[in-house]
N, C-alpha and C. Protein backbone atom coordinates (compact mmCIF):
# COMPACT_ATOMS: atom_id res chain seq x y z
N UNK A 1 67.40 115.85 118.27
CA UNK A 1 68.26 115.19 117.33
C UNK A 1 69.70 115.62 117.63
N UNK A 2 70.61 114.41 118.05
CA UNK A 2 71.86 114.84 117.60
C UNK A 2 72.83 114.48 116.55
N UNK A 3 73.53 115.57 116.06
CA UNK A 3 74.88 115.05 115.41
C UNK A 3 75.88 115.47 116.23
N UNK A 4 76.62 114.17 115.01
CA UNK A 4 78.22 115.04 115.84
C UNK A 4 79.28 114.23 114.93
N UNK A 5 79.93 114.75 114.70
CA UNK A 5 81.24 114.62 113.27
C UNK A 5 82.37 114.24 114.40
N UNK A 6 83.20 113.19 113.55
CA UNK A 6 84.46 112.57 113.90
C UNK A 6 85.32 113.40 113.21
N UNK A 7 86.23 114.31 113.62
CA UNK A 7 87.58 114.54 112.38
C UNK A 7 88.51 113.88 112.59
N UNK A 8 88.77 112.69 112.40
CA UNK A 8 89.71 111.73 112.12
C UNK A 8 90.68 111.78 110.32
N UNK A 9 89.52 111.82 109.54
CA UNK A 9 89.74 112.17 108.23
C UNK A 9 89.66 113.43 107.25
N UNK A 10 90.61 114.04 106.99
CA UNK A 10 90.36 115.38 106.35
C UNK A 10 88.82 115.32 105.41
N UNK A 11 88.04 116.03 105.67
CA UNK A 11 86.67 116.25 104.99
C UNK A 11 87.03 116.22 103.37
N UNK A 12 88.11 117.18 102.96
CA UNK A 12 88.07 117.64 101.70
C UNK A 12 89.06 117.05 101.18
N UNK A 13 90.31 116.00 101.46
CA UNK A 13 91.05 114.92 100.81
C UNK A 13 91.25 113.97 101.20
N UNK A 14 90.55 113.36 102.56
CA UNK A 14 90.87 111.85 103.03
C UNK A 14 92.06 111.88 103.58
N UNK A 15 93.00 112.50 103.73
CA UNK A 15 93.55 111.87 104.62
C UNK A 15 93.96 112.19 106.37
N UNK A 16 94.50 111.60 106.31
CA UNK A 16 94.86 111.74 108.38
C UNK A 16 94.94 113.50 108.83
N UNK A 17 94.44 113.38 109.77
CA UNK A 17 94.38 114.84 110.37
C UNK A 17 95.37 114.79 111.39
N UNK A 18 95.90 115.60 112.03
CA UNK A 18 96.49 116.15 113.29
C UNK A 18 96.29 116.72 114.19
N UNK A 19 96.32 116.35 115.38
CA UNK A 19 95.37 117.11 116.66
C UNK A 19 96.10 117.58 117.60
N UNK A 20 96.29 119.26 118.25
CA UNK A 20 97.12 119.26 119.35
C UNK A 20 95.75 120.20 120.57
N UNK A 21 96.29 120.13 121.59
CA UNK A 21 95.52 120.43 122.49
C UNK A 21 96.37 121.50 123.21
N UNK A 22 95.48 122.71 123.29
CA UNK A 22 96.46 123.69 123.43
C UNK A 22 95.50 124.86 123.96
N UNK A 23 95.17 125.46 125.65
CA UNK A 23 94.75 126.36 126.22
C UNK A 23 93.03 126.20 126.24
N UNK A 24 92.30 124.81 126.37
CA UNK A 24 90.97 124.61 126.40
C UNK A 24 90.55 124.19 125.06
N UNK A 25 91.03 124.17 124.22
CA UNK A 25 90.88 123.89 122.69
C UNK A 25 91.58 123.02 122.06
N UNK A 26 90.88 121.97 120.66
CA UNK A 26 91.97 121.49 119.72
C UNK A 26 92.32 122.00 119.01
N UNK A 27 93.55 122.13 118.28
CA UNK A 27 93.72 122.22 116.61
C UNK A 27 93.36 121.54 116.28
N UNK A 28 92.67 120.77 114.84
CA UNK A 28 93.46 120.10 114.40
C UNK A 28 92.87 120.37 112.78
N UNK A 29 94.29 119.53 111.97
CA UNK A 29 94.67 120.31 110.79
C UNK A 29 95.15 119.17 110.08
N UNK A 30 94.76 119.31 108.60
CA UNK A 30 95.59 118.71 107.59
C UNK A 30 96.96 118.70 106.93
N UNK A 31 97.78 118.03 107.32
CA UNK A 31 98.96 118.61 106.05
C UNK A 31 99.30 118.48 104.97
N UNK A 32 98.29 117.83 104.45
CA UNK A 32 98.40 117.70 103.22
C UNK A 32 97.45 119.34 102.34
N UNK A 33 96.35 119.19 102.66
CA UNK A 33 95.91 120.45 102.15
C UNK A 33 95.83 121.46 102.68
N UNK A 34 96.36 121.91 104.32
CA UNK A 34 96.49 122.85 104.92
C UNK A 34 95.68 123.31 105.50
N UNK A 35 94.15 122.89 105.47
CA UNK A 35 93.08 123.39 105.87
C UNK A 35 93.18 122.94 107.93
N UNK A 36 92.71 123.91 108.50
CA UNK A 36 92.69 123.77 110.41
C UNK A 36 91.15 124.19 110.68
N UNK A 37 91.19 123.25 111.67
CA UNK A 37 89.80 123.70 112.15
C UNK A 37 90.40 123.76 113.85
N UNK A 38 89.51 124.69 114.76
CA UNK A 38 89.63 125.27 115.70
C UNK A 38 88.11 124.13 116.95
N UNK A 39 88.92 123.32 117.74
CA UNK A 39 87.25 122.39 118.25
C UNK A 39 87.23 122.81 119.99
N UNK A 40 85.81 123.81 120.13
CA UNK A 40 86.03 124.15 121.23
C UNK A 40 84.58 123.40 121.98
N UNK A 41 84.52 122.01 122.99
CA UNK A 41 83.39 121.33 123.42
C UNK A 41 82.94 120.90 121.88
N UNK A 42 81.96 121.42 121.68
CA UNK A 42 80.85 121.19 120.64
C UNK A 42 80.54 121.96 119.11
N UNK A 43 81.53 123.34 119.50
CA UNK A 43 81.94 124.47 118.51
C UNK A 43 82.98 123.57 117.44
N UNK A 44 83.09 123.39 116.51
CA UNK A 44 83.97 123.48 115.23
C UNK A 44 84.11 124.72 114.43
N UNK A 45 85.46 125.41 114.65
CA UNK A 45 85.11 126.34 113.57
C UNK A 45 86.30 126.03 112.56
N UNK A 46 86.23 126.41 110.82
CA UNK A 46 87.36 126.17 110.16
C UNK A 46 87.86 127.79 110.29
N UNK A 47 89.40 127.43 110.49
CA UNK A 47 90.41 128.34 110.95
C UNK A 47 90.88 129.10 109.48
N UNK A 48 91.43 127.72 108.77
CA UNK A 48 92.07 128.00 107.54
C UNK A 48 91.51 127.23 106.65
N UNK A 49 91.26 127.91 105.22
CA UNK A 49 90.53 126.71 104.26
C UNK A 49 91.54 126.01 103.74
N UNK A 50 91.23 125.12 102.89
CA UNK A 50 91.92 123.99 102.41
C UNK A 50 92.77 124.51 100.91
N UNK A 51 93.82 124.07 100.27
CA UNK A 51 94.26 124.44 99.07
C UNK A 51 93.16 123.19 98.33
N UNK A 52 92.30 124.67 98.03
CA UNK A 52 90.94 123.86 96.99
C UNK A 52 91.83 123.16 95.48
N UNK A 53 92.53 124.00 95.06
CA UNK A 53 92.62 122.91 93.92
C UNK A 53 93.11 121.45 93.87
N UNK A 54 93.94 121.06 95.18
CA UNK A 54 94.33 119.87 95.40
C UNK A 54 93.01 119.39 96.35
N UNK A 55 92.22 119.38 96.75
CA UNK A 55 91.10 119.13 97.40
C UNK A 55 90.37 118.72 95.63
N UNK A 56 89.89 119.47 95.16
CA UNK A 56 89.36 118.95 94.14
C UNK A 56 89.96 118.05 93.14
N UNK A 57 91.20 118.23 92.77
CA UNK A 57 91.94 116.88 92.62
C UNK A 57 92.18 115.46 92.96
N UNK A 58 92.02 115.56 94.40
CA UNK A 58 92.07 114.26 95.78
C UNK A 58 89.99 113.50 95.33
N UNK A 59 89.50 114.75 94.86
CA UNK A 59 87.74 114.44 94.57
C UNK A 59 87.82 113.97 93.06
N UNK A 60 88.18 114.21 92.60
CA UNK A 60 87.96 113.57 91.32
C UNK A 60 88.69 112.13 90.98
N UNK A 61 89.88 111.95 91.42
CA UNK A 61 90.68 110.81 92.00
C UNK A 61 89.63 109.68 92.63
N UNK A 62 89.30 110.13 94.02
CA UNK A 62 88.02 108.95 94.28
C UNK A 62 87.16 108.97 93.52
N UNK A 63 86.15 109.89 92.82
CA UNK A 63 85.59 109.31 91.90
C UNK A 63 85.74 109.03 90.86
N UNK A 64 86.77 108.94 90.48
CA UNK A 64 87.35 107.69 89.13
C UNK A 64 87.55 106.52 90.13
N UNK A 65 88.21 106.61 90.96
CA UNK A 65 88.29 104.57 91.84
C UNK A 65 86.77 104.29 92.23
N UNK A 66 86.19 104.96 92.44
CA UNK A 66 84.35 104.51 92.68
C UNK A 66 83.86 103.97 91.81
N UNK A 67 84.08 104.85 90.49
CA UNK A 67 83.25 105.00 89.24
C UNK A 67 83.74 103.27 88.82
N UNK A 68 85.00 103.14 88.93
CA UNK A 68 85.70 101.64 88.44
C UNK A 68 85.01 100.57 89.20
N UNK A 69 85.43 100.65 90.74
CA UNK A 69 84.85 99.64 91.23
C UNK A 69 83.32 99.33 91.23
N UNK A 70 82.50 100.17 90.84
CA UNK A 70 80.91 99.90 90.85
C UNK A 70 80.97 99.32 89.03
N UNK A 71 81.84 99.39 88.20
CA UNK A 71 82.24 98.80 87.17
C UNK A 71 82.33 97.56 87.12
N UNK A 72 83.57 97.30 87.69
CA UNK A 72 83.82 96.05 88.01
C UNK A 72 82.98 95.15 88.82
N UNK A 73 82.17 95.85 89.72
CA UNK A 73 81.37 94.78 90.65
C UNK A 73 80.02 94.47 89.77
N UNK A 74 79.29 95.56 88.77
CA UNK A 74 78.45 95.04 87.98
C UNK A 74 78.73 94.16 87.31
N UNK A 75 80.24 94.32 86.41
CA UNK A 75 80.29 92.76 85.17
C UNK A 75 80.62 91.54 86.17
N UNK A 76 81.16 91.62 87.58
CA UNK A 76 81.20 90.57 88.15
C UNK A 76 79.52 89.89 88.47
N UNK A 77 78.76 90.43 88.77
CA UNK A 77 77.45 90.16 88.72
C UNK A 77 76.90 89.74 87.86
């Protein structure tokens, strides 16, 4: 079995990540919540964690727009 994760999108607030390539390795990192992960081949490691309280903020945010739109798409039904 394989996986294998895209970081295109910050895991813990959605948005855009940043990638530099630097001595066999990526960075890449959020700036919005600060969190870096370190991508070496197949290795991911997180470098720096994320500022959790805005991470959990950015989570509760989508699920109020979820919670609405599965709202709205039932009374449209």
């Amino acid at each position: 079995m394989t996986f294998s994760v895209n970081l295109t999108l910050c895991p813990f607030d959605s948005k855009d990540l940043n990638r530099e390539y630097s001595g066999g390795s990526f960075l890449v990192s959020c700036s919005h919540c600060g969190a870096e992960w370190e991508v070496h081949n197949n290795l991911v490691l997180r470098v720096t964690d994320p500022n959790w309280e805005m991470a959990e903020q950015v989570t509760a945010i989508v699920s109020e727009r979820i919670a609405e739109h599965l709202a709205n798409s039932a009374s449209i039904s």
